[in-house]
PDB file of N, CA and C in Angstrom:
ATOM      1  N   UNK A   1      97.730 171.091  67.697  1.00  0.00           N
ATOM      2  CA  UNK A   1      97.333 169.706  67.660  1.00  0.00           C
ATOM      3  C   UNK A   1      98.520 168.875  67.158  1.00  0.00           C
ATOM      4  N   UNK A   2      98.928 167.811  67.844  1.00  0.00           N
ATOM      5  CA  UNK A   2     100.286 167.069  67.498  1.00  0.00           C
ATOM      6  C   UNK A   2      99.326 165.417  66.694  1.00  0.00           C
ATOM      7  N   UNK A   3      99.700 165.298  65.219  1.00  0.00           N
ATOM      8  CA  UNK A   3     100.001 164.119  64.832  1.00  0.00           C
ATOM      9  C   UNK A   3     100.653 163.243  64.652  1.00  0.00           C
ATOM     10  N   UNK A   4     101.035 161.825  64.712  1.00  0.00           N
ATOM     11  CA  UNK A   4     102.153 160.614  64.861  1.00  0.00           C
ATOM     12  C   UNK A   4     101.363 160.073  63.932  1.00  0.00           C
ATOM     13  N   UNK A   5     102.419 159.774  62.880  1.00  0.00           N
ATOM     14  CA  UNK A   5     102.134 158.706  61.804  1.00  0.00           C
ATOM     15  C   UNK A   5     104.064 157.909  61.806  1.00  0.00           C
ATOM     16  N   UNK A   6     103.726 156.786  62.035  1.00  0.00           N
ATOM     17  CA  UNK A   6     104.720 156.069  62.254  1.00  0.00           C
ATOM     18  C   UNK A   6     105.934 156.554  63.512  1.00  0.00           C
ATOM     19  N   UNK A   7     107.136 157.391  63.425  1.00  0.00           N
ATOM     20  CA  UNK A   7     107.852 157.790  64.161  1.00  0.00           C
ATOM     21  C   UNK A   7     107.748 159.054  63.683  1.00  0.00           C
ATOM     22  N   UNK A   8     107.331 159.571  63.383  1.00  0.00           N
ATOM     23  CA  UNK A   8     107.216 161.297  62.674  1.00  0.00           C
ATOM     24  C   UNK A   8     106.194 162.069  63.699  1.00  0.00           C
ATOM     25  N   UNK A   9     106.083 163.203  64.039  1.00  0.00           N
ATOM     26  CA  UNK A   9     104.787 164.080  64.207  1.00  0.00           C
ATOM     27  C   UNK A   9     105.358 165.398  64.034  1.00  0.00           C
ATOM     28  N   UNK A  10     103.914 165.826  64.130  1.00  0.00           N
ATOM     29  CA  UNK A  10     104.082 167.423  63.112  1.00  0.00           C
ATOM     30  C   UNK A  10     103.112 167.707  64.386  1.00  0.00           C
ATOM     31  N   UNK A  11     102.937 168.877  64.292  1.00  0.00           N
ATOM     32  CA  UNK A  11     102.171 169.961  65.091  1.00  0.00           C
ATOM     33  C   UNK A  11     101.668 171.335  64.813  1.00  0.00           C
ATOM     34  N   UNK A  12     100.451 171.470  65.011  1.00  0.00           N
ATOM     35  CA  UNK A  12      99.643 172.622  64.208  1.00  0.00           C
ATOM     36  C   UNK A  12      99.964 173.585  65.519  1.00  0.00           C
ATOM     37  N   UNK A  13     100.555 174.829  64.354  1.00  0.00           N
ATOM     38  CA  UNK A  13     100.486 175.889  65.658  1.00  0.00           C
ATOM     39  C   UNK A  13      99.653 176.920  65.130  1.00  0.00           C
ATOM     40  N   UNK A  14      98.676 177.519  66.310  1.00  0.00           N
ATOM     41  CA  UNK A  14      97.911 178.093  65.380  1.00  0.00           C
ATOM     42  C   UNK A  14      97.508 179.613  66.484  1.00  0.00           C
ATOM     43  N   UNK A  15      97.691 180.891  65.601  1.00  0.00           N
ATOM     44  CA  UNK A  15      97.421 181.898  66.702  1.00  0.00           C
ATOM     45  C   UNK A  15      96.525 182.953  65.793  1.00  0.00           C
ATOM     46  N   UNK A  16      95.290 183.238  66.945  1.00  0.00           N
ATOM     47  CA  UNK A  16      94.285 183.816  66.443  1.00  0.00           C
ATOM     48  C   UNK A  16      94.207 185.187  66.621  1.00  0.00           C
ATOM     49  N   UNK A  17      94.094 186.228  65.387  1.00  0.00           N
ATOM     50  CA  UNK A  17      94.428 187.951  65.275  1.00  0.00           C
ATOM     51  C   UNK A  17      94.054 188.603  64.221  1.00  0.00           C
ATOM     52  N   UNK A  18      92.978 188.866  64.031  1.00  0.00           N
ATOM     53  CA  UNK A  18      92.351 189.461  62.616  1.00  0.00           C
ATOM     54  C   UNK A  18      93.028 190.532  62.022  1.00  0.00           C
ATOM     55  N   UNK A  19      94.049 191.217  63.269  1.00  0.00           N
ATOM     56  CA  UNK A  19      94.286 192.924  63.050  1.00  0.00           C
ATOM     57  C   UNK A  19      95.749 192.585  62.594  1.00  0.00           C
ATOM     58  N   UNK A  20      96.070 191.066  63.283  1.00  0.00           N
ATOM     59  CA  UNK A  20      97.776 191.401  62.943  1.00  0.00           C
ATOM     60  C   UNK A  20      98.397 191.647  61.541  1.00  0.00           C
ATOM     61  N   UNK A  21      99.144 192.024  61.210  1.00  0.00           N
ATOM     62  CA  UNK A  21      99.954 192.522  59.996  1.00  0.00           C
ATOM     63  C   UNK A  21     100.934 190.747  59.545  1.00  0.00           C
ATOM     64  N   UNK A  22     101.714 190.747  60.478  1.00  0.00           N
ATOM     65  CA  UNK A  22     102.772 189.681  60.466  1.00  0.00           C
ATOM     66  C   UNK A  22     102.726 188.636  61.751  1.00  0.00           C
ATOM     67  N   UNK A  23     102.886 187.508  61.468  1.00  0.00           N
ATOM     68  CA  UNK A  23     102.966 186.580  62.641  1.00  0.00           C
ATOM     69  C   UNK A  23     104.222 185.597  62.053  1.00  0.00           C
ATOM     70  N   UNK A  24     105.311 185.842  63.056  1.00  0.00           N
ATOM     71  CA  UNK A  24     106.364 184.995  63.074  1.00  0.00           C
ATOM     72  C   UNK A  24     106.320 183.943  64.414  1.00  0.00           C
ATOM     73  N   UNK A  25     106.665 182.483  63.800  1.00  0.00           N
ATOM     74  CA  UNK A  25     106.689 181.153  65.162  1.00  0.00           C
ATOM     75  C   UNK A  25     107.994 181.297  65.465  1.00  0.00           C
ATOM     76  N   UNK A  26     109.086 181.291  66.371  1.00  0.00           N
ATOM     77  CA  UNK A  26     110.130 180.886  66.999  1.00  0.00           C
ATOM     78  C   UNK A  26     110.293 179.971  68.221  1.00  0.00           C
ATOM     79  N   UNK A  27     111.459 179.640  68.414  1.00  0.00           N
ATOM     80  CA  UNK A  27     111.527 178.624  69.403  1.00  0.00           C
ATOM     81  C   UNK A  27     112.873 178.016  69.450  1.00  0.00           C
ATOM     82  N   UNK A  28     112.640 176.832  70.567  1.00  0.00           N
ATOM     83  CA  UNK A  28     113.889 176.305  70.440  1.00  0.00           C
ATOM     84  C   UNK A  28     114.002 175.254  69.481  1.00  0.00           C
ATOM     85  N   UNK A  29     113.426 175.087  68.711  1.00  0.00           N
ATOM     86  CA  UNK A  29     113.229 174.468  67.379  1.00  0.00           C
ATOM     87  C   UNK A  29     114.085 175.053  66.009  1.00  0.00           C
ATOM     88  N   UNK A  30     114.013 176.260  66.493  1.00  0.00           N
ATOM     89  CA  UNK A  30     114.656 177.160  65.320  1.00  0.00           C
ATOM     90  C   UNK A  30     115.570 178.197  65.969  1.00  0.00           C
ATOM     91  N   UNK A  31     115.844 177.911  67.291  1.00  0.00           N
ATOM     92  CA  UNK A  31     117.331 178.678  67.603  1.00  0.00           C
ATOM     93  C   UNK A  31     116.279 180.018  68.217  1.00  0.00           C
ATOM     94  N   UNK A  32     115.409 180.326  68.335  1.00  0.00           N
ATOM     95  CA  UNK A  32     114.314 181.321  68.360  1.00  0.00           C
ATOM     96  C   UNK A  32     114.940 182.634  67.229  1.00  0.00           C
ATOM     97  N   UNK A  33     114.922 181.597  66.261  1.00  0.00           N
ATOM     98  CA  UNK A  33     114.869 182.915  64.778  1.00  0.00           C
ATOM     99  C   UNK A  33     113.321 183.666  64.462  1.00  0.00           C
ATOM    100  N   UNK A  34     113.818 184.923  64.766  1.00  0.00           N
ATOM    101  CA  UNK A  34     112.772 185.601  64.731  1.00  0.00           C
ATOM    102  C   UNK A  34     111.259 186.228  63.317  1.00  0.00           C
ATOM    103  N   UNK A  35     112.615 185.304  62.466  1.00  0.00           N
ATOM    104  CA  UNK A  35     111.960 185.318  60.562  1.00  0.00           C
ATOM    105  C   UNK A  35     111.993 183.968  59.920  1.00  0.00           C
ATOM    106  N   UNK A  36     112.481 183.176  60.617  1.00  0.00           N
ATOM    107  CA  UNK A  36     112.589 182.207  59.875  1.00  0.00           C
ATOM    108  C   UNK A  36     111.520 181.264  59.264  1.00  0.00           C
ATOM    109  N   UNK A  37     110.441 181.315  60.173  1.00  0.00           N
ATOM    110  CA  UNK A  37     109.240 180.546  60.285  1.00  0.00           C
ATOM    111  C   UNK A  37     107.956 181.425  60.198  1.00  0.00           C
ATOM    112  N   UNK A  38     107.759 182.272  58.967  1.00  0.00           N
ATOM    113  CA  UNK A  38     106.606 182.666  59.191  1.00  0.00           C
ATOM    114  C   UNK A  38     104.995 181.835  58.850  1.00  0.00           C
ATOM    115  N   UNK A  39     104.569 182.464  59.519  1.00  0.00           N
ATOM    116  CA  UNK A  39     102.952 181.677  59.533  1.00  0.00           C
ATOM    117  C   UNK A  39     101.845 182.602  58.260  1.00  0.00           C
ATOM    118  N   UNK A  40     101.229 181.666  57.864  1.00  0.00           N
ATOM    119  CA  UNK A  40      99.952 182.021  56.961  1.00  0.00           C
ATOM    120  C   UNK A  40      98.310 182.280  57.294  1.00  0.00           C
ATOM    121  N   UNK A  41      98.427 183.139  56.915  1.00  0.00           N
ATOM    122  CA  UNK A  41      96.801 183.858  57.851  1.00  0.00           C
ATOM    123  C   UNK A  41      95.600 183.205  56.509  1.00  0.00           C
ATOM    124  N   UNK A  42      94.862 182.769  57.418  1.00  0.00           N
ATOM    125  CA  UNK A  42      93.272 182.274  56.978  1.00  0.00           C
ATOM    126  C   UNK A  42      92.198 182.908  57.582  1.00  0.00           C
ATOM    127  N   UNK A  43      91.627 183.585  56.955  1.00  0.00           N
ATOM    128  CA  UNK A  43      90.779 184.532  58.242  1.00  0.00           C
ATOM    129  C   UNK A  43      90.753 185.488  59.291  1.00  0.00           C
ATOM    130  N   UNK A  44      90.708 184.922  60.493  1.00  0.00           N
ATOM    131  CA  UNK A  44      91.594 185.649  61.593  1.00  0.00           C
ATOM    132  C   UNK A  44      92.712 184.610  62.176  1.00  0.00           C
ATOM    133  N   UNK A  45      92.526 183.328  61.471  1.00  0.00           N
ATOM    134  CA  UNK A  45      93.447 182.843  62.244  1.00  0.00           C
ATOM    135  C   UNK A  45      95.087 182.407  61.375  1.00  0.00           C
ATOM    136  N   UNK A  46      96.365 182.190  61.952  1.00  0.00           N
ATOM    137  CA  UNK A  46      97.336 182.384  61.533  1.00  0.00           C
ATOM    138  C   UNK A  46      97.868 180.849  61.742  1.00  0.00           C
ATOM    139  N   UNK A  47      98.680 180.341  60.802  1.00  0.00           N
ATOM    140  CA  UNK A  47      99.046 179.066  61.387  1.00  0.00           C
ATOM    141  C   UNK A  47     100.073 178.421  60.394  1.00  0.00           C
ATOM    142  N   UNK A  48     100.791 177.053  61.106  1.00  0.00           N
ATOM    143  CA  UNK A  48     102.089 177.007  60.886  1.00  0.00           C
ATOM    144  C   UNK A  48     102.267 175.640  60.948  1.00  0.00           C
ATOM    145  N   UNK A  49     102.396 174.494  60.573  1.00  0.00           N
ATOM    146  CA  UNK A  49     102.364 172.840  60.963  1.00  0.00           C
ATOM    147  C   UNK A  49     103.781 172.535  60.248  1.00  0.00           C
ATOM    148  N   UNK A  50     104.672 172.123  61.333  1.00  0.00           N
ATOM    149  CA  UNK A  50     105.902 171.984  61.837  1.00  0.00           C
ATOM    150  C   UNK A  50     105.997 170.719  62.161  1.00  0.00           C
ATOM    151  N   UNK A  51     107.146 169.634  61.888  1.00  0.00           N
ATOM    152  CA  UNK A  51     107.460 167.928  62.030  1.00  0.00           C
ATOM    153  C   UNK A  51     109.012 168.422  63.508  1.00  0.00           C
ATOM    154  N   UNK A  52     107.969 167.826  64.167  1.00  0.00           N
ATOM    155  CA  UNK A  52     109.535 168.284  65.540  1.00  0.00           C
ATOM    156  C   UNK A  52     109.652 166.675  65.671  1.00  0.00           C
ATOM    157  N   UNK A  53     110.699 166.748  66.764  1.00  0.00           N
ATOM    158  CA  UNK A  53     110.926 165.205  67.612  1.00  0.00           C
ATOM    159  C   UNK A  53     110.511 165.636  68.624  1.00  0.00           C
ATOM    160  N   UNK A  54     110.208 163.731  69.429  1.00  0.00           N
ATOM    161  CA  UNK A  54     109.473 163.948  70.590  1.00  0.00           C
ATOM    162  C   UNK A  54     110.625 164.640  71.852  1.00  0.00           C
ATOM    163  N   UNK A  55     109.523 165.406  72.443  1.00  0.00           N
ATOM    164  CA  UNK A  55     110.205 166.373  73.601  1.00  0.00           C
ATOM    165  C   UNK A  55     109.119 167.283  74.039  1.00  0.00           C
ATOM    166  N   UNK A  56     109.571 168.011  74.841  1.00  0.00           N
ATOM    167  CA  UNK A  56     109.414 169.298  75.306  1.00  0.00           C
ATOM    168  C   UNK A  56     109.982 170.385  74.383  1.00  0.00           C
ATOM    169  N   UNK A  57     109.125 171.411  73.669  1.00  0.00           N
ATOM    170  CA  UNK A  57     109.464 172.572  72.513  1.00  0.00           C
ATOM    171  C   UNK A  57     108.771 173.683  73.401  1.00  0.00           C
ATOM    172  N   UNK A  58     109.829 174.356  73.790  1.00  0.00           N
ATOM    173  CA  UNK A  58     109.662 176.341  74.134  1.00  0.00           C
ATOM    174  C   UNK A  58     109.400 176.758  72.836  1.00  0.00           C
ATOM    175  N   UNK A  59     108.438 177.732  72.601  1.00  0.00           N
ATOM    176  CA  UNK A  59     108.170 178.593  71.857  1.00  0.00           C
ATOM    177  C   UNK A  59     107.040 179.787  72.024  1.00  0.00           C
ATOM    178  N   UNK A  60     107.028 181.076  71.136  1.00  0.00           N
ATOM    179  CA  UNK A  60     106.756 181.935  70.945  1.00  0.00           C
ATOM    180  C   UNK A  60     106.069 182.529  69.642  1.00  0.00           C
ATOM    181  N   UNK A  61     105.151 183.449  70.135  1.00  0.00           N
ATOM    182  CA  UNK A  61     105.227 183.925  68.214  1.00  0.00           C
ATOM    183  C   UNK A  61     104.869 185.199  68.755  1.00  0.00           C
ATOM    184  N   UNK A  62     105.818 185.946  67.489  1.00  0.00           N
ATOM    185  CA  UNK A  62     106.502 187.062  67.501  1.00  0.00           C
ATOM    186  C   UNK A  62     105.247 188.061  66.442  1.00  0.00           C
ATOM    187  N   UNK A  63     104.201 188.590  66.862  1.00  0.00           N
ATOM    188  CA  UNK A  63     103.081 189.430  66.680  1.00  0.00           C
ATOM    189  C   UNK A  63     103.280 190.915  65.893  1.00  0.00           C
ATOM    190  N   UNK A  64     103.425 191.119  64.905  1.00  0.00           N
ATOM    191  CA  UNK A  64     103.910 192.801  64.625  1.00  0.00           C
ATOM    192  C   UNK A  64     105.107 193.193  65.256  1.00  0.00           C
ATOM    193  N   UNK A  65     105.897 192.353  65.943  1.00  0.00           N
ATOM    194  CA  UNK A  65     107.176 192.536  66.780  1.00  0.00           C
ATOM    195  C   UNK A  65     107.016 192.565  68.492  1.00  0.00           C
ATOM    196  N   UNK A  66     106.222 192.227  68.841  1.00  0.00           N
ATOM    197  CA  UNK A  66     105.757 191.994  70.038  1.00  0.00           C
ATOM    198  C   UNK A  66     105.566 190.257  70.143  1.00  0.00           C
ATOM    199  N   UNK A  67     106.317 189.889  71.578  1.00  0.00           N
ATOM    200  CA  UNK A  67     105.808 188.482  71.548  1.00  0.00           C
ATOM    201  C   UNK A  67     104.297 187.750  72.210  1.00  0.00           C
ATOM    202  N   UNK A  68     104.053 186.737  72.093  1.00  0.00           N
ATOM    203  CA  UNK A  68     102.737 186.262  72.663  1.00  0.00           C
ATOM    204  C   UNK A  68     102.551 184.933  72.806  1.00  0.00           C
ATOM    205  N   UNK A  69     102.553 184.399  74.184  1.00  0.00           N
ATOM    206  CA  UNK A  69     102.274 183.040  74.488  1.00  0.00           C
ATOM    207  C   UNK A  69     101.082 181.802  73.491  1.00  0.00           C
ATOM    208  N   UNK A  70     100.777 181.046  73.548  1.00  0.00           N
ATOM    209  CA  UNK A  70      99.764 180.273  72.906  1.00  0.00           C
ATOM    210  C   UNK A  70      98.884 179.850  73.942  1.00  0.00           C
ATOM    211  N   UNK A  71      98.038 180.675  73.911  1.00  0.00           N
ATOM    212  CA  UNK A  71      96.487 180.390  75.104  1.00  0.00           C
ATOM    213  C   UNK A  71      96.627 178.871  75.265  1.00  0.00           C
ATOM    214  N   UNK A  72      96.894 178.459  74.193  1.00  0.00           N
ATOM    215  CA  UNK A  72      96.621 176.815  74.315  1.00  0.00           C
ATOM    216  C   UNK A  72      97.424 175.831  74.359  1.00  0.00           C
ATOM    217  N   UNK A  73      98.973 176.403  74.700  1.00  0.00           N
ATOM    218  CA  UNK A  73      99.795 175.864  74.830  1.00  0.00           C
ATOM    219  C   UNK A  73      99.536 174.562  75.720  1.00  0.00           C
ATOM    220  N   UNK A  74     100.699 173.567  75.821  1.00  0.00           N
ATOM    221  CA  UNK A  74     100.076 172.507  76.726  1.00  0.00           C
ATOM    222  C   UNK A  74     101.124 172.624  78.420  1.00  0.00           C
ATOM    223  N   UNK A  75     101.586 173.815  78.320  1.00  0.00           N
ATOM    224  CA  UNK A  75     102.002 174.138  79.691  1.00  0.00           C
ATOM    225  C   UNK A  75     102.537 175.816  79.534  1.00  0.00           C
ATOM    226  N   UNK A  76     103.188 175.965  80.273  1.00  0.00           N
ATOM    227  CA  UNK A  76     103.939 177.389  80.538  1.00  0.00           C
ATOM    228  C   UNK A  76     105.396 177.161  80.913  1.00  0.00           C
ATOM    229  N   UNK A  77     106.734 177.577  80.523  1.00  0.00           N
ATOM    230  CA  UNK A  77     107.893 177.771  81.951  1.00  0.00           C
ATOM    231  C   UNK A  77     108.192 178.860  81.843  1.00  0.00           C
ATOM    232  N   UNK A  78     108.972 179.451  82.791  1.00  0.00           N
ATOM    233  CA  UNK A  78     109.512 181.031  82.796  1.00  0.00           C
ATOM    234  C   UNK A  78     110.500 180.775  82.074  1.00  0.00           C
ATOM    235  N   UNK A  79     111.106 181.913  81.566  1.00  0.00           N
ATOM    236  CA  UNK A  79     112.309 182.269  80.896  1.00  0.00           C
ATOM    237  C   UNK A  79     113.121 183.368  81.782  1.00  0.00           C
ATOM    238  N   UNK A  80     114.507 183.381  80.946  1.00  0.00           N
ATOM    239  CA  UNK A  80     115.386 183.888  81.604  1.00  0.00           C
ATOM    240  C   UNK A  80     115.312 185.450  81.118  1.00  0.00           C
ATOM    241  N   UNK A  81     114.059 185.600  80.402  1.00  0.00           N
ATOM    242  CA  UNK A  81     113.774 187.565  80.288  1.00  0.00           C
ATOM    243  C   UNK A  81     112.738 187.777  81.730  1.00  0.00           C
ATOM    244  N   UNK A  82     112.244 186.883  82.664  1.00  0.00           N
ATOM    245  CA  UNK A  82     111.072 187.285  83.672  1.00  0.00           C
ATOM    246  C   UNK A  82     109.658 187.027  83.132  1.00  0.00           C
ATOM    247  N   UNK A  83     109.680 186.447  81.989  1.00  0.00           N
ATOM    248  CA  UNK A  83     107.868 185.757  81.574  1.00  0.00           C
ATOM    249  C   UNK A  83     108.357 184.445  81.040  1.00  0.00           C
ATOM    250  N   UNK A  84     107.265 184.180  80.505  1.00  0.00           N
ATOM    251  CA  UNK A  84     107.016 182.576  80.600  1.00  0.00           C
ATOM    252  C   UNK A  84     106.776 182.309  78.637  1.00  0.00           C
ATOM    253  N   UNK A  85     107.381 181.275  78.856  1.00  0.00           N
ATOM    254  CA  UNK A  85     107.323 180.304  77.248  1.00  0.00           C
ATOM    255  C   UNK A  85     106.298 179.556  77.127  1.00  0.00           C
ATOM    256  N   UNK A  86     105.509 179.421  76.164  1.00  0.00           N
ATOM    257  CA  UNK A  86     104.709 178.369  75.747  1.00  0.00           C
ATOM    258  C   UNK A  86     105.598 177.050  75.401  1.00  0.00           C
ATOM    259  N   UNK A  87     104.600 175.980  75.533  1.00  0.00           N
ATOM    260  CA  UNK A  87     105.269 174.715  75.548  1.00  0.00           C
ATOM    261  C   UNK A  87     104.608 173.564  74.860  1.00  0.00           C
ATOM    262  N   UNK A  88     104.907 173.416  73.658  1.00  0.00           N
ATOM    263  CA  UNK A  88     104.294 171.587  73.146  1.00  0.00           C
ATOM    264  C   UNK A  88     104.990 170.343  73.991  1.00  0.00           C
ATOM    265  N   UNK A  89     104.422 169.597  73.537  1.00  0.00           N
ATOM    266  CA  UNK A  89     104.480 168.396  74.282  1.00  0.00           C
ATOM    267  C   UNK A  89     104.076 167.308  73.188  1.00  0.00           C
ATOM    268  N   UNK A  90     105.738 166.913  72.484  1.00  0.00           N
ATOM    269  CA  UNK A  90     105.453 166.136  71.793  1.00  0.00           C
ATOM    270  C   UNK A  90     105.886 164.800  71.682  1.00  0.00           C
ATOM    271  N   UNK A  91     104.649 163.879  71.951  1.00  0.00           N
ATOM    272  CA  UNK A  91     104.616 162.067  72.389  1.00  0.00           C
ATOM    273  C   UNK A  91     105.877 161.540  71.791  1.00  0.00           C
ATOM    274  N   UNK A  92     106.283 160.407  72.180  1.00  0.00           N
ATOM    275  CA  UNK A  92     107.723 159.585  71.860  1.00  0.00           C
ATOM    276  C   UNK A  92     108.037 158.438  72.678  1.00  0.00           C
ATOM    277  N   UNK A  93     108.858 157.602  72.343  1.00  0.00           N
ATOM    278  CA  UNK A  93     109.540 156.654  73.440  1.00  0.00           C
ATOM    279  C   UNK A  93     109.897 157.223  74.860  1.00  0.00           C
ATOM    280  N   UNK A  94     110.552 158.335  74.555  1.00  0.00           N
ATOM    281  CA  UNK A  94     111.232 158.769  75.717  1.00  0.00           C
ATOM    282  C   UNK A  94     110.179 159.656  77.344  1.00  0.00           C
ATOM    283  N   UNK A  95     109.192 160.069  76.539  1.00  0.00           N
ATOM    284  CA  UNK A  95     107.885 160.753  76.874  1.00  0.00           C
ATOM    285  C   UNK A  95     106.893 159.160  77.185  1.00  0.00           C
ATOM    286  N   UNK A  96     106.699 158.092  76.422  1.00  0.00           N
ATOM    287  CA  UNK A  96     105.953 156.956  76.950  1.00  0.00           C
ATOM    288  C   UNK A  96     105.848 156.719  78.267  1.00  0.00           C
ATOM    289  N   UNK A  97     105.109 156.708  79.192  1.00  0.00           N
ATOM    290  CA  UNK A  97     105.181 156.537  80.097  1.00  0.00           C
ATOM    291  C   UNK A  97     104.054 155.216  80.804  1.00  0.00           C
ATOM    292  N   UNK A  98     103.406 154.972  79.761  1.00  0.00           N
ATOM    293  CA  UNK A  98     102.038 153.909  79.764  1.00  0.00           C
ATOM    294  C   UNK A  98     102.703 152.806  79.582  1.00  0.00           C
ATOM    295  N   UNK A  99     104.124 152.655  79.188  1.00  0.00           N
ATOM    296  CA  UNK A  99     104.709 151.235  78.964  1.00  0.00           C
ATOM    297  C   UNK A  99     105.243 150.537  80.299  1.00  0.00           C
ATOM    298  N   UNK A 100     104.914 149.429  80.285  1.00  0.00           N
ATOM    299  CA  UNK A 100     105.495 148.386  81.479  1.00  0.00           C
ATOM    300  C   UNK A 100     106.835 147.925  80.998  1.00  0.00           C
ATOM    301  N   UNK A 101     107.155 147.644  82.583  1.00  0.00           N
ATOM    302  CA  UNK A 101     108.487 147.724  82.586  1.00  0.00           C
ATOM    303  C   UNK A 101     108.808 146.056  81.792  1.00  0.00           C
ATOM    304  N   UNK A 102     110.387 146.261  81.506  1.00  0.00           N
ATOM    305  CA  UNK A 102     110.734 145.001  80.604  1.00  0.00           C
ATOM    306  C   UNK A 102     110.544 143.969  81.330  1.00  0.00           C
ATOM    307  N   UNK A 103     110.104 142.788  81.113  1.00  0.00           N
ATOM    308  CA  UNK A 103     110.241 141.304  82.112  1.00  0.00           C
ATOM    309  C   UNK A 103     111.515 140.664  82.031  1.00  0.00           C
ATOM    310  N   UNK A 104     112.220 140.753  81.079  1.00  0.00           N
ATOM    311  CA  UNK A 104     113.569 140.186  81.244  1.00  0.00           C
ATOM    312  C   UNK A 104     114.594 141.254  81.978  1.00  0.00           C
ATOM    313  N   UNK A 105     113.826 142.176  83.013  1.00  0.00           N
ATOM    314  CA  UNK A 105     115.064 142.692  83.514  1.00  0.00           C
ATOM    315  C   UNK A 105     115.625 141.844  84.572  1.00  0.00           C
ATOM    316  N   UNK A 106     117.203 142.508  85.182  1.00  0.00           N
ATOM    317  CA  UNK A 106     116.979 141.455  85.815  1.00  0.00           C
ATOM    318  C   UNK A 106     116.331 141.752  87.901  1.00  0.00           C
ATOM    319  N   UNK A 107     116.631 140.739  88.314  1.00  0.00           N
ATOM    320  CA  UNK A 107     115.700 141.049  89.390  1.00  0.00           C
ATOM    321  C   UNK A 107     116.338 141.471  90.549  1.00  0.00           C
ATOM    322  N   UNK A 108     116.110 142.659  91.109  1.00  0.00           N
ATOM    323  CA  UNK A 108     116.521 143.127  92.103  1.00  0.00           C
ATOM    324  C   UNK A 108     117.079 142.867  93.811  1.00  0.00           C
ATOM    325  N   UNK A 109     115.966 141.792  94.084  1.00  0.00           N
ATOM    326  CA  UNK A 109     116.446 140.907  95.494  1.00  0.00           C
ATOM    327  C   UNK A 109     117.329 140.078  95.033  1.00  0.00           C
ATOM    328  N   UNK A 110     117.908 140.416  96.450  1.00  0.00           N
ATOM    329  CA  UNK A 110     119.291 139.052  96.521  1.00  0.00           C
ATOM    330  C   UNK A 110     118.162 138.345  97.560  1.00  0.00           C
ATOM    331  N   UNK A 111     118.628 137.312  97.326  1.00  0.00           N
ATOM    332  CA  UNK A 111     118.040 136.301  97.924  1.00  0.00           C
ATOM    333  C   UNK A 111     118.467 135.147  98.614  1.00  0.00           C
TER     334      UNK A 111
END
C-alpha cells in the first residue's frame, strides 16, 4: 500500500509465510542487497514500510534464500535471469498523468 503525505511516500511491503525462518526485501532501491532490508514477522505475515521516490521500483524478497514475487505486486517485468520482478508503482509529478496541459504554452499552428 503506497502513502503521500506532502512530497514523501512510503510503501508497505508485505509477504505472507507462517513457515518462513527469514524474509529479506531487495530491489533496485537497495542495489538488490540481499541483507540489507530485513522484514519483521507478525503472525504469518512479514513486512517492511520503506519511503521511495516516485517511479517504477523492481523488487523481490528473498524467502529462506529462495526468491518470490509479491502476489500483489502492481505489475510484473522479466529480468535478465528468465523470470519476472515484482513492481511498485509509486505516484509523483512525473507519473501524474490526470494533469492538463499548461495554458500558457505556446501554440502550435502557424497561422
Amino acid at each position: 500500500m503506497v502513502r503521500c503525505e506532502g512530497d514523501k511516500c512510503s510503501f508497505l511491503f508485505k509477504f505472507r509465510d507462517r513457515e518462513a525462518k527469514q524474509v529479506f526485501l531487495a530491489g533496485d532501491f537497495n542495489d538488490w542487497n540481499e541483507r540489507s532490508h530485513p522484514m519483521q514477522k507478525t503472525g504469518e505475515v512479514w513486512s517492511l514500510t520503506l519511503e521511495l521516490p516516485p517511479g517504477e521500483h523492481r523488487f523481490k524478497y528473498l524467502v529462506d534464500g529462495f526468491w518470490h514475487n509479491d502476489l500483489e505486486a502492481h505489475k510484473y517485468v522479466p529480468n535478465v535471469w528468465g523470470s519476472d520482478d515484482s513492481v511498485v508503482v509509486v505516484p509523483g509529478p512525473a507519473l501524474d498523468m490526470r494533469k492538463e496541459p499548461s495554458d500558457n504554452r505556446p501554440d502550435s499552428r502557424i497561422g
